[in-house]
Protein backbone atom coordinates (compact mmCIF):
# COMPACT_ATOMS: atom_id res chain seq x y z
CA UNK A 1 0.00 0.00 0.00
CA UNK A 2 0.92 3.54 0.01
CA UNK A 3 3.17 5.07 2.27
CA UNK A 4 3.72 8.90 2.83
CA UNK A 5 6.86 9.89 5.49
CA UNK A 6 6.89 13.36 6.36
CA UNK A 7 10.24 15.66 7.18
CA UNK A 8 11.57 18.49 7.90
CA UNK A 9 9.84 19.41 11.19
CA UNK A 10 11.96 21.11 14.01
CA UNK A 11 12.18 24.36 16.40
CA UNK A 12 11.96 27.39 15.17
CA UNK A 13 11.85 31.34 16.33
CA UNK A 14 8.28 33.45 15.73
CA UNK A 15 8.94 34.73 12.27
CA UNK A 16 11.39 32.18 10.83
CA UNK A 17 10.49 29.11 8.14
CA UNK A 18 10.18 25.55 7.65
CA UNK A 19 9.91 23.37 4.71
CA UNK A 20 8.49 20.36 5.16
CA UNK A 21 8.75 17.12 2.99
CA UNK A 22 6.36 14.13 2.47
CA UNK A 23 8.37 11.21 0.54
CA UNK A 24 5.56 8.87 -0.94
CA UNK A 25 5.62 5.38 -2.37
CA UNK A 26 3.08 3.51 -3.93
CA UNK A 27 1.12 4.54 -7.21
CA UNK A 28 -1.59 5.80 -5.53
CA UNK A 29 0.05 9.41 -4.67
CA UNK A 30 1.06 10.51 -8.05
CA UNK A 31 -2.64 10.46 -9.02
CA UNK A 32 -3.83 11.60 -6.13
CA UNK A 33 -5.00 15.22 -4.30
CA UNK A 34 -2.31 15.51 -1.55
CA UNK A 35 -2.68 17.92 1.81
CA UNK A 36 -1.37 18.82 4.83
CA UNK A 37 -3.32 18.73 8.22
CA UNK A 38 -1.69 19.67 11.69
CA UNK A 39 -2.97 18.55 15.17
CA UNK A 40 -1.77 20.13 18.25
CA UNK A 41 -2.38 18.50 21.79
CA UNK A 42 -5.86 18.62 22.65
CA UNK A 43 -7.38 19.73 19.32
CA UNK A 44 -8.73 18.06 16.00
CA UNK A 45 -6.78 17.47 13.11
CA UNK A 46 -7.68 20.72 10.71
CA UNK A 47 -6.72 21.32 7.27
CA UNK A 48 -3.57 23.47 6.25
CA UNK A 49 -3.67 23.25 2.79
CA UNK A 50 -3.90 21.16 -0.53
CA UNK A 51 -2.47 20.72 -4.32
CA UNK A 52 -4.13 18.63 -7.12
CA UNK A 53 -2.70 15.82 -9.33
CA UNK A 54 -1.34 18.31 -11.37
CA UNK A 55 0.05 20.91 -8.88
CA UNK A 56 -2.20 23.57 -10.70
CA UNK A 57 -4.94 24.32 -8.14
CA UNK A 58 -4.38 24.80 -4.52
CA UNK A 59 -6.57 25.37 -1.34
CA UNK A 60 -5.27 26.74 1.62
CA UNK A 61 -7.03 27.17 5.15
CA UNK A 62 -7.51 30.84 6.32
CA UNK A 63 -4.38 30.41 8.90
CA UNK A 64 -1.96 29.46 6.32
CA UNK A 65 -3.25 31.74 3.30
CA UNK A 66 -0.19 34.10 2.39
CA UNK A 67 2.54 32.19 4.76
CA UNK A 68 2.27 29.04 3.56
CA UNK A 69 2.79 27.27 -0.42
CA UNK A 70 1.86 23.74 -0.77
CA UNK A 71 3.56 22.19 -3.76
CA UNK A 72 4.62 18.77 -5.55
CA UNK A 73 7.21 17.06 -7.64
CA UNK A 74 5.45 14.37 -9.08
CA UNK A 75 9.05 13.17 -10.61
CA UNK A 76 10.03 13.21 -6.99
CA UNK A 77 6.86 11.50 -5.55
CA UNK A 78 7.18 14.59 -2.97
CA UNK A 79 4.99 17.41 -1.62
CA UNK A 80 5.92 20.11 0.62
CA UNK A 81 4.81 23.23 2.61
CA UNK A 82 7.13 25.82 2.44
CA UNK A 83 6.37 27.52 5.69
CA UNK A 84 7.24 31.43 6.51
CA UNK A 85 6.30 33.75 8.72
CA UNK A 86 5.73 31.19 11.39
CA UNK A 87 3.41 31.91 14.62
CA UNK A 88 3.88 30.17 18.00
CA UNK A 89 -0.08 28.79 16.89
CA UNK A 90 1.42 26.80 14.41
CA UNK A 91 3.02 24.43 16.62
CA UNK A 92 1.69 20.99 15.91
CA UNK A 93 2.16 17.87 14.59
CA UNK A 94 1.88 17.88 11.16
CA UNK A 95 0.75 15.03 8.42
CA UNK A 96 0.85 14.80 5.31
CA UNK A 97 -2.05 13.21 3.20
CA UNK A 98 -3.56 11.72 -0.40
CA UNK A 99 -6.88 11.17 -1.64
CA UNK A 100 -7.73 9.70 -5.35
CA UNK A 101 -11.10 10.39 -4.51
CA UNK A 102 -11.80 14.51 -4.12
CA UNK A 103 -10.99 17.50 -5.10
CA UNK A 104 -8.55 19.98 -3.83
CA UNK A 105 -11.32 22.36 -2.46
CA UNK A 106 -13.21 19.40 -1.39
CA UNK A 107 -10.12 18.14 0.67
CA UNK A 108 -11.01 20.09 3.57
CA UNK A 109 -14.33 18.90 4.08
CA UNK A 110 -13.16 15.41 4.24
CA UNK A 111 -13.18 13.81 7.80
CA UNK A 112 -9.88 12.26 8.39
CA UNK A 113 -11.43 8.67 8.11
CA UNK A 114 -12.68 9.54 4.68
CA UNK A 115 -8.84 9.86 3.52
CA UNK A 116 -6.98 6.75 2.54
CA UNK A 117 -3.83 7.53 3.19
CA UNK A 118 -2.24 9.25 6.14
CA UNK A 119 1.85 10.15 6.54
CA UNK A 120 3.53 9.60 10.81
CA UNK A 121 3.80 13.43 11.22
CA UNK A 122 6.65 15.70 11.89
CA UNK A 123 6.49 18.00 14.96
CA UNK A 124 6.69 21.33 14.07
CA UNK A 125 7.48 24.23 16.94
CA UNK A 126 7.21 27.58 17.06
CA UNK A 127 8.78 29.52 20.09
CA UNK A 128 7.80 33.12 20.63
């Protein structure tokens, strides 16, 4: 089956970047929508943002619209999230994620069970 490994995760200063990395294998990826979701302790997964098959259409959640890019290397079987301007509420665990079966605007809407396939998460800290 398909299996996504995230990277790039660490501790960082208020105002500094990340980029993260999601390495996938399988066949199932290169076709499919891919996100990112982030959970911090206590709260519910929520949706960061999303890129299509094709890397042409993107969706990004309110909190990560103008600080964060979502993109893909399909040669590379990799997606990141170029993260910038990063608050202390972005610390969280963060996963990446494919779906054959939406859209990228739809990808938010999607409860985490409806997704097939799920990356470990990297931690990602923000100190103030």
């Amino acid at each position: 089956q398909v299996q996504l490994v995230e990277s790039g995760g660490g501790l960082v200063q208020a105002g500094g970047s990340l980029r993260l990395s999601c390495a996938a294998s399988g066949r199932t990826p290169s076709s499919s929508v891919m996100a990112w979701f982030r959970q911090a302790p206590g709260k519910e997964r929520e949706f960061v943002a999303a890129v299509s098959v094709n890397g042409a259409n993107t969706d990004y959640a309110d909190s990560a619209k103008g600080r964060f890019t979502i993109s893909r290397d399909i040669a590379k079987n990799t997606v990141y999230l170029q993260m910038n301007s990063l608050k202390p509420g972005d610390t969280a665990v963060y996963y990446c994620a494919a779906s054959p079966y939406t859209s990228t605007t739809r990808m938010r809407f999607i409860t985490e069970s409806g997704i097939p396939y799920w990356g470990q998460g990297t931690q990602v800290t923000v100190s103030s």
